[in-house]
C-alpha atoms as a PDB file:
ATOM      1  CA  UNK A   1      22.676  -0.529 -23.081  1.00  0.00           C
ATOM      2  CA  UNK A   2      21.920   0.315 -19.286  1.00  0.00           C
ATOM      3  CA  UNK A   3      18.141  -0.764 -18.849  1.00  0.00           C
ATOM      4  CA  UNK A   4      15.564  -0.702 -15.569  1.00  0.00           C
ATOM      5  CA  UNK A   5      12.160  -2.457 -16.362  1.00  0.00           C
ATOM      6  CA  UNK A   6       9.774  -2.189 -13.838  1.00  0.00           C
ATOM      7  CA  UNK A   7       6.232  -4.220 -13.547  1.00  0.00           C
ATOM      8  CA  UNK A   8       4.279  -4.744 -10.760  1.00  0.00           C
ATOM      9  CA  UNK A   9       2.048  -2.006 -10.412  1.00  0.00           C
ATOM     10  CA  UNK A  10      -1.789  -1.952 -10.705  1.00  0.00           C
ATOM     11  CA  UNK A  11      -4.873  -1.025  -8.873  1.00  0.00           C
ATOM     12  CA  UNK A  12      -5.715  -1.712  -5.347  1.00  0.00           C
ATOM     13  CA  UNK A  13      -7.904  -1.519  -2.683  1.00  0.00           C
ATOM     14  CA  UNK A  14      -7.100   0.617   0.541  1.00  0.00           C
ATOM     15  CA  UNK A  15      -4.661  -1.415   2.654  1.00  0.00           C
ATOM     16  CA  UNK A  16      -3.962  -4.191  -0.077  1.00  0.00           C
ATOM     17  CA  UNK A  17      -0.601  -5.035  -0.986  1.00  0.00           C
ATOM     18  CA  UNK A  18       1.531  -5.148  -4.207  1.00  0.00           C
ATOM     19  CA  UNK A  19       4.775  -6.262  -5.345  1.00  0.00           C
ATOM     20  CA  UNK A  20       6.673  -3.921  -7.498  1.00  0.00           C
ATOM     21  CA  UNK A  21       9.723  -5.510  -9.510  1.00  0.00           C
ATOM     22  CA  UNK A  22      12.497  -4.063 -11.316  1.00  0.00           C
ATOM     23  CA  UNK A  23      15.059  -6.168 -13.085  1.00  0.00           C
ATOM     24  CA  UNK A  24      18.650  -4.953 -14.313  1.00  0.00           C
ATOM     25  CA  UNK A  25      20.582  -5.222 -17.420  1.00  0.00           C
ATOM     26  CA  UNK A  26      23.794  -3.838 -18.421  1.00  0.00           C
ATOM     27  CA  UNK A  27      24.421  -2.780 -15.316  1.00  0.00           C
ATOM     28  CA  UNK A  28      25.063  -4.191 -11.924  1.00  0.00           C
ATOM     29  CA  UNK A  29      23.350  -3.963  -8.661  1.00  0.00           C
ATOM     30  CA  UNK A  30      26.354  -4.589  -6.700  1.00  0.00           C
ATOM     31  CA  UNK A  31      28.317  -1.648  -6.402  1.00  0.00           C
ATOM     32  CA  UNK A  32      25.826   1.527  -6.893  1.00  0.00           C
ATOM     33  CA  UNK A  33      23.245   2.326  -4.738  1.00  0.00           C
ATOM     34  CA  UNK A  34      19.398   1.617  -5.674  1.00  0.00           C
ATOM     35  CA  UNK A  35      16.481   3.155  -5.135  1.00  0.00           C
ATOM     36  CA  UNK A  36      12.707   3.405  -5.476  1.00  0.00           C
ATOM     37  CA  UNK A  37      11.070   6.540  -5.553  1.00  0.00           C
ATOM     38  CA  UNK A  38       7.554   7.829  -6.898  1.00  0.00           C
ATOM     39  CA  UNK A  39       5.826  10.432  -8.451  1.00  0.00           C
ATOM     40  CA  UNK A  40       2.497  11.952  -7.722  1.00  0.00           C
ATOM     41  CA  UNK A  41       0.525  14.638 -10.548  1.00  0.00           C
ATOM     42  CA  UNK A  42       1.643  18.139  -9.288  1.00  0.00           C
ATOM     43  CA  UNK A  43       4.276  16.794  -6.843  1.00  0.00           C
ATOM     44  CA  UNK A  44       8.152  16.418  -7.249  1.00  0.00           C
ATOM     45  CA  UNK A  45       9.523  13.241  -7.351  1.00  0.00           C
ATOM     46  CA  UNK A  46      10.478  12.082  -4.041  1.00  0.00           C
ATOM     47  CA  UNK A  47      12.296   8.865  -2.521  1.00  0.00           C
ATOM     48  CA  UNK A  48      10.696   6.197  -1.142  1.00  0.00           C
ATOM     49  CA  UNK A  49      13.281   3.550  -0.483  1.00  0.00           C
ATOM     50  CA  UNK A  50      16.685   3.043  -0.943  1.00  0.00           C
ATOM     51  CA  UNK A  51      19.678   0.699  -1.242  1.00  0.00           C
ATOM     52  CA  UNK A  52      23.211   2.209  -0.185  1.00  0.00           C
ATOM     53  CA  UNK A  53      26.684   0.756  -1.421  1.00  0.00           C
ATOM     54  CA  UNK A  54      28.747  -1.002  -0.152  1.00  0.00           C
ATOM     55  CA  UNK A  55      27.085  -1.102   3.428  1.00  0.00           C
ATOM     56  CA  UNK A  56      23.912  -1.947   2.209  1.00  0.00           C
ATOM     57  CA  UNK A  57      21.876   0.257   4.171  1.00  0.00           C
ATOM     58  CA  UNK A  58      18.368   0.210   3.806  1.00  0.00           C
ATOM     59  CA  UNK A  59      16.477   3.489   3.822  1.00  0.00           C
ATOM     60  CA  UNK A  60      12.980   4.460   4.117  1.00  0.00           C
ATOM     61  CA  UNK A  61      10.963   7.629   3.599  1.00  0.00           C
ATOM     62  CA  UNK A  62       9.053   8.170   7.133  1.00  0.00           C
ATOM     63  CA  UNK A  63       5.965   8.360   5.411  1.00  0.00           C
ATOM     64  CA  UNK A  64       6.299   4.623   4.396  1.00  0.00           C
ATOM     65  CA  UNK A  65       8.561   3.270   6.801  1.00  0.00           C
ATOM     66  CA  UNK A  66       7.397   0.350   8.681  1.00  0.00           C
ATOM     67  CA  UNK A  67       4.804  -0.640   5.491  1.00  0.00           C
ATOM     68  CA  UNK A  68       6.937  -0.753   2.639  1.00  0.00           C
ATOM     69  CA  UNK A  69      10.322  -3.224   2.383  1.00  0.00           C
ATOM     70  CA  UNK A  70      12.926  -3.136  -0.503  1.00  0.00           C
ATOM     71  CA  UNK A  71      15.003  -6.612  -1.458  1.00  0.00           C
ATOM     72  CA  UNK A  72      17.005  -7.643  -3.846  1.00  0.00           C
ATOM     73  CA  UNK A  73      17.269 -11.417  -5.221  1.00  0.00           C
ATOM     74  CA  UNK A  74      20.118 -13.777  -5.043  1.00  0.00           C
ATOM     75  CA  UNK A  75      21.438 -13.234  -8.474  1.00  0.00           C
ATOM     76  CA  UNK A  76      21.287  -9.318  -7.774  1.00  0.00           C
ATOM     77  CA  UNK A  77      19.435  -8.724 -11.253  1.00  0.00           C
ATOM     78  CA  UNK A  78      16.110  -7.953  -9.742  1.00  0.00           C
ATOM     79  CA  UNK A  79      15.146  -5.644  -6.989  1.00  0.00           C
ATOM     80  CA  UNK A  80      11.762  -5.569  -5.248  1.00  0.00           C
ATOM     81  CA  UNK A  81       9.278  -3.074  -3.027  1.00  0.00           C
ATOM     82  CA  UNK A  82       6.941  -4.808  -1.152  1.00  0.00           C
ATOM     83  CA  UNK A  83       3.944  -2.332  -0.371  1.00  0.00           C
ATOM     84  CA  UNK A  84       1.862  -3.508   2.556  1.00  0.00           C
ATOM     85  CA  UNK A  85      -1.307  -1.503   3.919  1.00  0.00           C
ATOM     86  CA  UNK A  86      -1.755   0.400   0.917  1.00  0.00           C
ATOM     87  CA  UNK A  87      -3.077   4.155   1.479  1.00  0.00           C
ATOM     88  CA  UNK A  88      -4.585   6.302  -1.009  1.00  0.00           C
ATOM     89  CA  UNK A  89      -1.606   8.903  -0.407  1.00  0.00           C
ATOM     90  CA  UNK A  90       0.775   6.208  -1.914  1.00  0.00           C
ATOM     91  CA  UNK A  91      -0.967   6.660  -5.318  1.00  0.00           C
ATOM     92  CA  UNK A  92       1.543   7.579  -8.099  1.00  0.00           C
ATOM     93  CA  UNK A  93       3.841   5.902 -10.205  1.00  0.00           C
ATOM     94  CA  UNK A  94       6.959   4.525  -8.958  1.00  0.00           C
ATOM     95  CA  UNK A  95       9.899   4.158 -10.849  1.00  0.00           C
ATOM     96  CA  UNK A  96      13.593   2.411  -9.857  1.00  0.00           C
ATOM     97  CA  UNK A  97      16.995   3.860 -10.162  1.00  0.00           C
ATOM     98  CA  UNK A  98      20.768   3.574  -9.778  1.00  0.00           C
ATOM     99  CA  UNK A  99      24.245   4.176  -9.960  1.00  0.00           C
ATOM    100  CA  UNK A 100      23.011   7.358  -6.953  1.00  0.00           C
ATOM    101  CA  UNK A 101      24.458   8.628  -3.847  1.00  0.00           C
ATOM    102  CA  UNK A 102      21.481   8.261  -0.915  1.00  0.00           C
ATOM    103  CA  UNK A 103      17.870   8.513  -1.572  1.00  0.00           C
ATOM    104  CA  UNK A 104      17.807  12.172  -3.555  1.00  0.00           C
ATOM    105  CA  UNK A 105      16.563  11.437  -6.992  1.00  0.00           C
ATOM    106  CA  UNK A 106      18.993  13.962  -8.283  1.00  0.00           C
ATOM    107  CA  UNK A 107      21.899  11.857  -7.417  1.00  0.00           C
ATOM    108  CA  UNK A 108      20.777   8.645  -9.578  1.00  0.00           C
ATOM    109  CA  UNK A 109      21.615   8.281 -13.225  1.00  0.00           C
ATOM    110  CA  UNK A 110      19.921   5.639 -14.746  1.00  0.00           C
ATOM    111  CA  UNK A 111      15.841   4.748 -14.415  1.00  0.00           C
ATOM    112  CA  UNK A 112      12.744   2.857 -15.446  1.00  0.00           C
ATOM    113  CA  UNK A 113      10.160   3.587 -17.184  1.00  0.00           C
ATOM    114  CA  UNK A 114       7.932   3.878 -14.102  1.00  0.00           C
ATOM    115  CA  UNK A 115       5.013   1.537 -13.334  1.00  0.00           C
ATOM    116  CA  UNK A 116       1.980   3.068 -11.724  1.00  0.00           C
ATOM    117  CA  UNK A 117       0.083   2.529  -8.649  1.00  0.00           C
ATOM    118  CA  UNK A 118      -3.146   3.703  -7.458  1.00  0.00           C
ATOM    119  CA  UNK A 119      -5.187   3.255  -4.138  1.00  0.00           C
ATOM    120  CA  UNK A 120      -8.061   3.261  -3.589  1.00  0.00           C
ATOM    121  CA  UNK A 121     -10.394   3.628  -0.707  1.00  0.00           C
END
């Protein structure tokens, strides 16, 4: 069974930071592209950051870019987003994908269960 589990996400204080984590099982994170993306209540899901295969390419939504970083560990089980300078705008919950194309959520087949994050100023 293909599962995403997120954790990481919480409250925080206007430009705070926070670690979101999603770690892999029955499926790899070496072949498919990954990606964050988030959700806010009344909005379409957009992406935030993404993970392209097999060039690795590292993608970022302008509205982010420069604040927010995506990794992946050694044993490529666990991917990260580290948030920095935290805006109220970036409230919503995030959730991690793969086995997608670029950054369009519509491309990605599997997800978490989302983990949510909310700023505050």
């Amino acid at each position: 069974e293909v599962q995403l589990v997120e954790s990481g996400g919480g409250l925080v204080q206007a430009g705070g930071s926070l670690r979101l984590s999603c770690a892999a099982s029955g499926i790899s994170f070496d072949d498919y592209a990954i990606g964050w993306f988030r959700q806010a209540p009344g909005k379409e899901r957009e992406g935030v950051a993404c993970i392209s295969r097999p060039d690795g390419f590292r993608y970022y939504s302008d509205s982010v870019k420069g604040r927010f970083t995506m990794s992946i560990d050694d044993a490529r089980i666990t991917v990260y987003l580290e948030m920095n300078s935290l805006k109220p705008d970036d409230t919503a919950v995030y959730y991690c994908a793969t086995e997608g194309l670029d950054c369009d959520p519509d491309d990605y087949d599997y997800w978490g269960q989302g983990t949510a994050v909310t700023v505050f100023s």
